[in-house]
Protein backbone atom coordinates (compact mmCIF):
# COMPACT_ATOMS: atom_id res chain seq x y z
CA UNK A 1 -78.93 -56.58 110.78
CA UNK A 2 -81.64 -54.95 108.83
CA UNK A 3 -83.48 -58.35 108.54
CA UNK A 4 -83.14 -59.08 112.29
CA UNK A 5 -84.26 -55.46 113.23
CA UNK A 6 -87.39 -56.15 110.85
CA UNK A 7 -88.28 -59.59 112.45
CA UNK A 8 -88.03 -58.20 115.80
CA UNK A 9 -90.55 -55.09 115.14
CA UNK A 10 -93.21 -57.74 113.79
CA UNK A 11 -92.14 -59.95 116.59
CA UNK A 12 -93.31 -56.54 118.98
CA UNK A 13 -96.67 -55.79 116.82
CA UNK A 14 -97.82 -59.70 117.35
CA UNK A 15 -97.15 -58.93 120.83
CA UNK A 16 -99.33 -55.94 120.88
CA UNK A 17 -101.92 -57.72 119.32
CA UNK A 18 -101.99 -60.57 121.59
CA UNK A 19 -102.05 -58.26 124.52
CA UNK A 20 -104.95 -56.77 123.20
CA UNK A 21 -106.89 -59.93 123.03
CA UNK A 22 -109.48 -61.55 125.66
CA UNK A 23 -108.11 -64.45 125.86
CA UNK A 24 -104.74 -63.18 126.98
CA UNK A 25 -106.01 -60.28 129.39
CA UNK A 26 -108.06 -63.06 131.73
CA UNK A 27 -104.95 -65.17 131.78
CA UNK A 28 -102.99 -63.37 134.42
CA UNK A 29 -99.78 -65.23 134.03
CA UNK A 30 -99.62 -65.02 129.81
CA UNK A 31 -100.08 -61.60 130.11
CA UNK A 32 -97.54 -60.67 132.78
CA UNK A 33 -95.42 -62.81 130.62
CA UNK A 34 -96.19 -61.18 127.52
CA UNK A 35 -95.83 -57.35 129.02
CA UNK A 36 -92.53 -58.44 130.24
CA UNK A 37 -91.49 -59.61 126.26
CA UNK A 38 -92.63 -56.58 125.06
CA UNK A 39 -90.85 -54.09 127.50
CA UNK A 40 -87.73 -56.00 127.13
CA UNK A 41 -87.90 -54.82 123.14
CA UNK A 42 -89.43 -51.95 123.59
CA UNK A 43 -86.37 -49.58 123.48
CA UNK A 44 -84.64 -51.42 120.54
CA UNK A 45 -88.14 -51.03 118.37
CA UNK A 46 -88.11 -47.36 119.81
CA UNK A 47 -84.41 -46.68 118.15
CA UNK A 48 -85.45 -48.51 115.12
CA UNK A 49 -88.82 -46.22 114.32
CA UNK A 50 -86.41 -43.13 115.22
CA UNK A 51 -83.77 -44.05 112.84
CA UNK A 52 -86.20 -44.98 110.04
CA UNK A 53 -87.96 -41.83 110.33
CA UNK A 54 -84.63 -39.98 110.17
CA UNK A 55 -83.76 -41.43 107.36
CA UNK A 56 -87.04 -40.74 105.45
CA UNK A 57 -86.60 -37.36 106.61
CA UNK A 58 -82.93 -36.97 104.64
CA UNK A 59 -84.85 -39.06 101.83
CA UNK A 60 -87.62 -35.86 101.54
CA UNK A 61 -84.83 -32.82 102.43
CA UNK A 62 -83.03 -34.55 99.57
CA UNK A 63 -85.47 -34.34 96.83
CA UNK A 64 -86.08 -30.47 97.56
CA UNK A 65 -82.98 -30.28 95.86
CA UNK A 66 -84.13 -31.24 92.49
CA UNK A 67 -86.48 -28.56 92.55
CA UNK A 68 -85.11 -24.67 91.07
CA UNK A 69 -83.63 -23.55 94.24
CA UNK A 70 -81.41 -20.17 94.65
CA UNK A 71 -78.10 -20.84 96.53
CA UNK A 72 -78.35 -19.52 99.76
CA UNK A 73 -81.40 -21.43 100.20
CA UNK A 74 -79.50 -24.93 98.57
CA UNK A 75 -76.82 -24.17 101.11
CA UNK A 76 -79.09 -24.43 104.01
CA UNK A 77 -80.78 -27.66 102.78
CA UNK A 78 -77.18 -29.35 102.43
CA UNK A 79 -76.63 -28.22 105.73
CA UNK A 80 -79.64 -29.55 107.32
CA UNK A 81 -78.99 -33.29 105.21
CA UNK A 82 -75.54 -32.91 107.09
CA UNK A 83 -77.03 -32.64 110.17
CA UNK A 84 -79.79 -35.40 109.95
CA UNK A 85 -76.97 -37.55 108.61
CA UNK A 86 -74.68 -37.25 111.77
CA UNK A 87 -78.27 -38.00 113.70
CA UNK A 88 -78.38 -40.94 111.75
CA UNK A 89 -75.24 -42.16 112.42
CA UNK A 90 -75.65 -41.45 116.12
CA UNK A 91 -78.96 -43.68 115.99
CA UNK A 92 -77.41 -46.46 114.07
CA UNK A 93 -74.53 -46.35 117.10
CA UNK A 94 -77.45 -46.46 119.19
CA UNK A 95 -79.17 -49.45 117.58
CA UNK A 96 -76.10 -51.41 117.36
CA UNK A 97 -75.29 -51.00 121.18
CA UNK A 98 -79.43 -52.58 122.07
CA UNK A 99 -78.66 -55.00 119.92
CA UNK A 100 -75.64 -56.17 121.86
CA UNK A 101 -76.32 -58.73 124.76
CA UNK A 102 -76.00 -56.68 128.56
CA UNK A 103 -73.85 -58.32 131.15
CA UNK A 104 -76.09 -58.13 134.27
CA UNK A 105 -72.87 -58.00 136.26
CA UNK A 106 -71.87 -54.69 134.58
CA UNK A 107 -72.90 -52.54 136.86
CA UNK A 108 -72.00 -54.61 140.62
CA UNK A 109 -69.08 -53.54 143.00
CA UNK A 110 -65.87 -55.47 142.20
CA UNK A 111 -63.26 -57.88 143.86
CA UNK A 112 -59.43 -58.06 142.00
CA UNK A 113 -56.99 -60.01 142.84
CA UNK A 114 -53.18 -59.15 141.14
CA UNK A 115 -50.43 -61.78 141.70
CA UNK A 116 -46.51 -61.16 141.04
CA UNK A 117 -45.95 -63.99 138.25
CA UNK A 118 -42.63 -64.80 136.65
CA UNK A 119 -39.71 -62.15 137.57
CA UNK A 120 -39.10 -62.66 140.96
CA UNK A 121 -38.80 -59.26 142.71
CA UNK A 122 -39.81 -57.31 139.77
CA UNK A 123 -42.52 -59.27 138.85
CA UNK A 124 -43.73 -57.70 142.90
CA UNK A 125 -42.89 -54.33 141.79
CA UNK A 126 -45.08 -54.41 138.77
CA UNK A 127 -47.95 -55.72 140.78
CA UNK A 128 -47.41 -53.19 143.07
CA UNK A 129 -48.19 -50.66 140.69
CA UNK A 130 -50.71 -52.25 138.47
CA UNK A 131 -52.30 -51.64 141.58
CA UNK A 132 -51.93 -47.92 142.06
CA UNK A 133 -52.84 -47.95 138.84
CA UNK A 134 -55.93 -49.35 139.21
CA UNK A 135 -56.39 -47.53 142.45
CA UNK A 136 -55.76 -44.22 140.83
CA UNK A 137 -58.43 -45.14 137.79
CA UNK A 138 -61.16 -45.44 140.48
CA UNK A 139 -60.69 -42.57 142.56
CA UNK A 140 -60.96 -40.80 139.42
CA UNK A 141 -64.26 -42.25 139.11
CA UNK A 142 -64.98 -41.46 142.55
CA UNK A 143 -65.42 -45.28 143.46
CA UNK A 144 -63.93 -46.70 146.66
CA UNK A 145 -61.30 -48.52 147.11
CA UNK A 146 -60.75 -51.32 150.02
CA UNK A 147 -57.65 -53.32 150.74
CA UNK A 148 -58.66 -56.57 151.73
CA UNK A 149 -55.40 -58.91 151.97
CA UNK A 150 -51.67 -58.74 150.65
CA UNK A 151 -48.87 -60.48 151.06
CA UNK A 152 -46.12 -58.26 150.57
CA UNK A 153 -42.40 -58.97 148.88
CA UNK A 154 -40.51 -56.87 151.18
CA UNK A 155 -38.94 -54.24 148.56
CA UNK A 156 -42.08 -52.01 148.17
CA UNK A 157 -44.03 -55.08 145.59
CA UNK A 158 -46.57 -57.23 146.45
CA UNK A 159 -46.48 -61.05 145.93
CA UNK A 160 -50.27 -60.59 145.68
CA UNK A 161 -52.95 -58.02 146.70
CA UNK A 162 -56.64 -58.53 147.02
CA UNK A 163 -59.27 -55.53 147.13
CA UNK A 164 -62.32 -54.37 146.84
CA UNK A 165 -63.65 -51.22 144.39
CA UNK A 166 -66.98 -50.34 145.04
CA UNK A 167 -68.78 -48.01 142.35
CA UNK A 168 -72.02 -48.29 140.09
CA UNK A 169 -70.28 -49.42 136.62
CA UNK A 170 -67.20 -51.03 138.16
CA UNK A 171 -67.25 -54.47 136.57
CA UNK A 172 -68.33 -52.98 132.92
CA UNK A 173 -65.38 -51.19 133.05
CA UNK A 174 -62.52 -53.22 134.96
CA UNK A 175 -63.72 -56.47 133.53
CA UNK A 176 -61.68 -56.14 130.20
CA UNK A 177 -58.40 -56.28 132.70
CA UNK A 178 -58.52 -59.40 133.83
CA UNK A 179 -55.42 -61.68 131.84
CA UNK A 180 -51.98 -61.62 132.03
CA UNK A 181 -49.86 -58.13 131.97
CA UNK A 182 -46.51 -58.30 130.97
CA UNK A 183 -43.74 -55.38 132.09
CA UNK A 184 -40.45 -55.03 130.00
CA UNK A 185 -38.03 -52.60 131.49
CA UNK A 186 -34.36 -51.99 133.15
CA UNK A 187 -35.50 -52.87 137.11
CA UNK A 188 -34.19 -50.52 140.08
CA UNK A 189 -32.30 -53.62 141.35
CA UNK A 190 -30.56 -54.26 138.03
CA UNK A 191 -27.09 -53.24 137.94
CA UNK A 192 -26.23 -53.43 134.03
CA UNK A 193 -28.88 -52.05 132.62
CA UNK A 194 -30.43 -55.17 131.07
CA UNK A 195 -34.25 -55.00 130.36
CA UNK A 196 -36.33 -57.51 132.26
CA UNK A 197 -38.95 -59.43 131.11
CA UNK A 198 -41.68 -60.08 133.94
CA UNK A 199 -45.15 -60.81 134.36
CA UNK A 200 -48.20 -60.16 136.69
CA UNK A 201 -51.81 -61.83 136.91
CA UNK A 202 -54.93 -60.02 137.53
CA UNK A 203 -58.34 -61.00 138.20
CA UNK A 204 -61.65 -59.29 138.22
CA UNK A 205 -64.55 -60.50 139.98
CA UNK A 206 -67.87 -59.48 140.54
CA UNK A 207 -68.94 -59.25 144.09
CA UNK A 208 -72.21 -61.95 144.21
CA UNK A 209 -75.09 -60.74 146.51
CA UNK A 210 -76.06 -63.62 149.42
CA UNK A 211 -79.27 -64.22 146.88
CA UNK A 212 -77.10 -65.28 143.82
CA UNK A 213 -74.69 -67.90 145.72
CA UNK A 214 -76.30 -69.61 149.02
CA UNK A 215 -73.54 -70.65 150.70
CA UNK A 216 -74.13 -73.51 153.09
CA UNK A 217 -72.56 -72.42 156.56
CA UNK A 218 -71.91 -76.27 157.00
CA UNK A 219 -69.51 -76.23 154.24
CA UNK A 220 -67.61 -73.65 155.47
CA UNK A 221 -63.85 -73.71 158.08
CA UNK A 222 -63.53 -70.71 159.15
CA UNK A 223 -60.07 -70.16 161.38
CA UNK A 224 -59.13 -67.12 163.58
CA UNK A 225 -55.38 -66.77 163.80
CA UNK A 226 -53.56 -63.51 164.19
CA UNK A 227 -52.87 -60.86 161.55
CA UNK A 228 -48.98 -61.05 159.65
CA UNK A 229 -49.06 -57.48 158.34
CA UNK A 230 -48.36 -54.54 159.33
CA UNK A 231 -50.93 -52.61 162.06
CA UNK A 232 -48.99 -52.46 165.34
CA UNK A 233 -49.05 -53.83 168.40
CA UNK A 234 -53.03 -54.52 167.97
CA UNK A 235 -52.46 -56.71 165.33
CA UNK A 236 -50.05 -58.81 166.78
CA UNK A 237 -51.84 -59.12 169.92
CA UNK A 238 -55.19 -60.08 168.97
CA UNK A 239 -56.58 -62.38 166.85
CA UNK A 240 -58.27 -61.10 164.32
CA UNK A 241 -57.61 -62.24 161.23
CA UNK A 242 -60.21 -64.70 159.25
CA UNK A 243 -59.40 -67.50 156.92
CA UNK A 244 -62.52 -69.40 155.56
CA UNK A 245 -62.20 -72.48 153.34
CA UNK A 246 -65.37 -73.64 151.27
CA UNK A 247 -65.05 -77.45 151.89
CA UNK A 248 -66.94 -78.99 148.03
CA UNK A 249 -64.10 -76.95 146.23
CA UNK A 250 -61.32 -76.13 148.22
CA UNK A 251 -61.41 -72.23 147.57
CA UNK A 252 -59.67 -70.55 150.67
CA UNK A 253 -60.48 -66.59 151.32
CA UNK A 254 -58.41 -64.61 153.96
CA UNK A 255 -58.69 -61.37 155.40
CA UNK A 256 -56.45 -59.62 157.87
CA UNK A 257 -56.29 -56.09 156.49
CA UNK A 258 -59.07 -54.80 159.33
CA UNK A 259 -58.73 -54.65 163.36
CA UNK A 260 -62.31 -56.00 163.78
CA UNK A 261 -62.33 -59.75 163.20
CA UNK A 262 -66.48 -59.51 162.29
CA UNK A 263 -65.43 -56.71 159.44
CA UNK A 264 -62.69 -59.42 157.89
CA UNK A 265 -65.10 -62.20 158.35
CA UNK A 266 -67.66 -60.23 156.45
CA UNK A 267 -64.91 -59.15 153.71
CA UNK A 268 -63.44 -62.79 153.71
CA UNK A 269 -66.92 -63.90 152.56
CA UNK A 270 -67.49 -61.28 150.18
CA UNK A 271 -64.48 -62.52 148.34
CA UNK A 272 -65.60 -66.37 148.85
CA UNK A 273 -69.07 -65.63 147.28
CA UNK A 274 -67.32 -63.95 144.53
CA UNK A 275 -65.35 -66.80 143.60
CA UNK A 276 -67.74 -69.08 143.56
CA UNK A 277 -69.83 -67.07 141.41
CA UNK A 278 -67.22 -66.75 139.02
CA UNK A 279 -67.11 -70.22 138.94
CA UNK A 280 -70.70 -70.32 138.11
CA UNK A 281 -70.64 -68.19 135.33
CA UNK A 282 -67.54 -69.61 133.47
CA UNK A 283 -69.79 -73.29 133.87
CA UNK A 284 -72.57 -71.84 132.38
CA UNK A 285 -71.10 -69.46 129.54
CA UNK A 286 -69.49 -73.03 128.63
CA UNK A 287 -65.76 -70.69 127.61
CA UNK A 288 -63.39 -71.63 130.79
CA UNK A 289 -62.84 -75.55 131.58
CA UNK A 290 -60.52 -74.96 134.53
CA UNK A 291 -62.28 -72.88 137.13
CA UNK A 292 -60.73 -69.51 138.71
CA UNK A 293 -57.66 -69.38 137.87
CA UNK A 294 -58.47 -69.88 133.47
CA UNK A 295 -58.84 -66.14 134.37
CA UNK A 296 -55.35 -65.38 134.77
CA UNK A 297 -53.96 -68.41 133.46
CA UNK A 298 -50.47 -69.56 134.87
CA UNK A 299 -48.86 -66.30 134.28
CA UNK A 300 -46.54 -67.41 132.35
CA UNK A 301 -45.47 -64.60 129.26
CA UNK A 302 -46.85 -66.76 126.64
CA UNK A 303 -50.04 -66.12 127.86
CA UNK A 304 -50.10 -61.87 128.10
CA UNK A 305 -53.06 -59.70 127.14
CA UNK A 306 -50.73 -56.24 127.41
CA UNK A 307 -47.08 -55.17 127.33
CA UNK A 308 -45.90 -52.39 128.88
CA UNK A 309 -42.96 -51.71 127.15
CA UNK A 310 -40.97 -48.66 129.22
CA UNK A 311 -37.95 -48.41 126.61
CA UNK A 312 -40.16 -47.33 124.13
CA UNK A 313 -42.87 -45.61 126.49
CA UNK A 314 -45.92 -48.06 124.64
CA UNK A 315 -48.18 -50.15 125.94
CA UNK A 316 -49.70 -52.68 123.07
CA UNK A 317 -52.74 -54.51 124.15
CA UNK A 318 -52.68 -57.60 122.22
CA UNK A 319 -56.41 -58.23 122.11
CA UNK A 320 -56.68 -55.54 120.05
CA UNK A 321 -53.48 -55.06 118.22
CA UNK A 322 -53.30 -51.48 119.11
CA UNK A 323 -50.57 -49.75 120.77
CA UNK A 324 -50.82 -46.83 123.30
CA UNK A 325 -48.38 -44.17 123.94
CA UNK A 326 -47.37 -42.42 127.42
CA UNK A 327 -47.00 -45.27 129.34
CA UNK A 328 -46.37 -43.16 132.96
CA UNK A 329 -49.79 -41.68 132.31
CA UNK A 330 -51.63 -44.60 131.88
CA UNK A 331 -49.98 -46.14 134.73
CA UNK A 332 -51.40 -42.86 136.36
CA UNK A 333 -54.70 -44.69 135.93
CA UNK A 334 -55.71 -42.71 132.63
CA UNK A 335 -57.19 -45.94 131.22
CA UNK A 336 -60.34 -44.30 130.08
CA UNK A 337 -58.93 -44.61 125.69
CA UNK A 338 -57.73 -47.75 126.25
CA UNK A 339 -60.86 -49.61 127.98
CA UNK A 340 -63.41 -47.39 125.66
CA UNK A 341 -61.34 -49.22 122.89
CA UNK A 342 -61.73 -52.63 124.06
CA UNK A 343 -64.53 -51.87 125.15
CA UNK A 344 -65.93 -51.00 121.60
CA UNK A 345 -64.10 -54.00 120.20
CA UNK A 346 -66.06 -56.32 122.34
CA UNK A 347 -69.36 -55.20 121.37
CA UNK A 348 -68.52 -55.33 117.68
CA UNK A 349 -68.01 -59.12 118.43
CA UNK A 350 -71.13 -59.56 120.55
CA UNK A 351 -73.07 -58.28 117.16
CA UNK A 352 -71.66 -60.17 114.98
CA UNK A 353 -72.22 -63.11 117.03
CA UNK A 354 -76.20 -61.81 117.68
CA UNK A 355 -76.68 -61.11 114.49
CA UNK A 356 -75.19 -64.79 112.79
C-alpha cells in the first residue's frame, strides 16, 4: 500500500508541474483535463502528507525520551505518543477508505423488490416482515418509504412487494441486502411444532435518473386496467392502474398502489428505468451473466446470504461468517452492526483488489 500511496503522490507532483507549464495552460482542453486528475487525488495525497507528518511527529516525541527526563514530565510525553498514535490509526482508517473505489450509486434513492420463495405461506409471512423490517430501518433514518405494488398471500404475507425508499445514502447502505434470506422457525399455522425451513428473495436497485437510461417511448406497452388491491370502491371503479412492458427485453413494471393513474405511470417507470440500469451495470462490471434476477437468484435455500434462526434467537450472515444475536430487534430494523460489518468487510476486499 505504501508503494502505491508513494507512486500516486509523484503521480500528483508531475501533475503540478505540468500544470504549471506554458504549454499546458494555452491548451484549454489538457489543462481542464489535467485539473480534473489532480482534484480527483487531491484528498488521498492530503491524508497521506497528514499521516506522514503524524508519524514523524511520534518519531520526534519519541526520542525526547532518551533524554534525562523526571517522571511526571515522562508521563506526559507517553501520554501525548498515545494520543498521536490513536491519530495515526484514525488517518491510516482514513487512507484506506480513499483508497477504496466509490460506488457512484451510493448515495441515489432506492427501488426493492422482496419475493416469498420456497415455503409456501410462510415463505409470505417472512417477506412480509423483511419488509417492516426494512421499513422500520429507514424511518429510523428518516428516509421515505413508498409502496409501489404487492401482491398479497391472503394471511397477512406478501407473495411479493415492490417499494420505493427515498434518502441521501440509501443504496450504500441497503445494497449489501440484496441475496437470498432464509427464515427457520415453528410457523403460526403449524400445528406440531415442527421448525420450517423457508426462504425469501430481495432485490435492491438503484433508481436511474431519465439521463442515465433513455428509454425509447416506442419500445414501450403501456396498459391501463383496473387496480386488484385493496382501496375501495375508487379502485375498483376506475382504471387506474399502469402496467408497462419494455419490448427489446421483456421487463414488465406495474403499479396500482396510487388512485392517480399519471402518479403509477410515473412510479411504474421509475421501477422500469431501474431495472434496466441494473442490467447495465451487471454487463459492464462483467460479475452477473443472467440479468435481474442473478440478484436474487432462484431462491432456492442453497443459495442464502442470512439465516434467521428464531430457536436460537441468531441471525448468521454467511458472507461474513458472523453471527448476530437478538433476532426480534434486528427484525425491528436495528441493522445499523450488521450492515457497518459488511459494510467494512467489503471495503477490505475492494483494497486488496486496488492495491494487487
Amino acid at each position: 500500500m505504501w508503494d502505491r500511496l508513494e507512486q500516486i503522490e509523484k503521480h500528483y507532483q508531475e501533475l503540478d508541474r505540468q500544470l504549471a507549464s506554458p504549454e499546458v495552460s494555452a491548451d484549454h482542453d489538457k489543462l481542464q483535463a489535467l485539473a480534473q486528475e489532480k482534484a480527483g487525488l487531491e484528498d488521498l495525497v492530503t491524508k497521506y502528507r497528514a499521516y506522514r507528518a503524524t508519524a514523524g511527529e511520534i518519531d520526534e516525541t519519541k526520542a525526547m525520551l532518551d533524554g534525562a527526563m523526571e517522571e511526571d514530565m515522562s508521563a506526559m510525553v507517553r501520554q501525548e505518543i498515545g494520543k498521536l498514535e490513536a491519530k495515526l490509526e484514525s488517518q491510516l482508517e482514513e487512507i484506506k477508505l480513499a483508497l477504496t473505489p466509490r460506488d457512484p450509486s451510493d448515495e441515489k434513492d432506492i427501488i426493492m423488490e422482496i419475493r416469498a420463495g420456497t415455503g409456501g405461506d410462510e415463505a409470505g409471512l417472512f417477506a412480509a416482515d423483511l419488509f417492516r423490517m426494512y421499513s422500520r430501518y429507514a424511518q429510523d433514518k428518516g428516509w421515505a418509504v413508498d409502496i409501489i405494488d404487492s401482491n398479497e398471500s391472503g394471511i397477512g404475507g406478501f407473495k411479493e412487494i415492490v417499494f420505493e425508499i427515498k434518502g441521501r445514502g440509501a443504496f450504500s447502505r441497503l445494497k449489501y441486502e440484496m441475496g437470498v434470506h432464509r427464515v427457520q422457525r415453528v410457523p403460526a399455522t403449524e400445528s406440531s411444532g415442527r421448525i420450517h425451513t423457508s426462504t425469501a428473495t430481495v432485490a435492491v436497485l438503484p433508481e436511474a435518473d431519465e439521463v442515465e437510461i433513455n428509454v425509447n417511448p416506442e419500445d414501450l406497452r403501456i396498459d391501463i386496467f383496473h387496480s386488484g388491491g385493496a382501496g375501495g370502491q375508487n379502485v375498483n371503479k376506475v382504471a387506474t392502474a399502469v402496467r408497462i412492458t419494455h419490448l427489446p427485453t421483456g421487463l414488465v413494471s406495474i403499479c396500482q398502489d396510487e388512485r392517480s393513474q399519471l402518479r403509477n405511470r410515473k412510479k411504474a417507470m421509475a421501477v422500469l428505468r431501474a431495472r434496466l440500469l441494473d442490467i447495465e451495470r451487471s454487463r459492464q462490471e462483467q460479475e452477473i451473466t443472467q440479468q435481474r434476477r442473478s440478484q436474487v437468484g432462484s431462491g432456492k435455500r442453497a443459495e442464502k446470504i442470512r439465516t434467521y434462526n428464531f430457536p436460537q434467537d441468531r441471525i448468521s450472515d454467511h458472507r461474513l461468517g458472523q453471527t448476530f444475536r437478538n433476532l426480534p430487534r434486528i427484525l425491528d430494523g436495528d441493522l445499523d452492526k450488521l450492515i457497518e460489518t459488511l459494510a467494512t468487510s467489503e471495503q477490505a476486499k475492494q483494497l486488496e483488489e486496488q492495491l494487487a
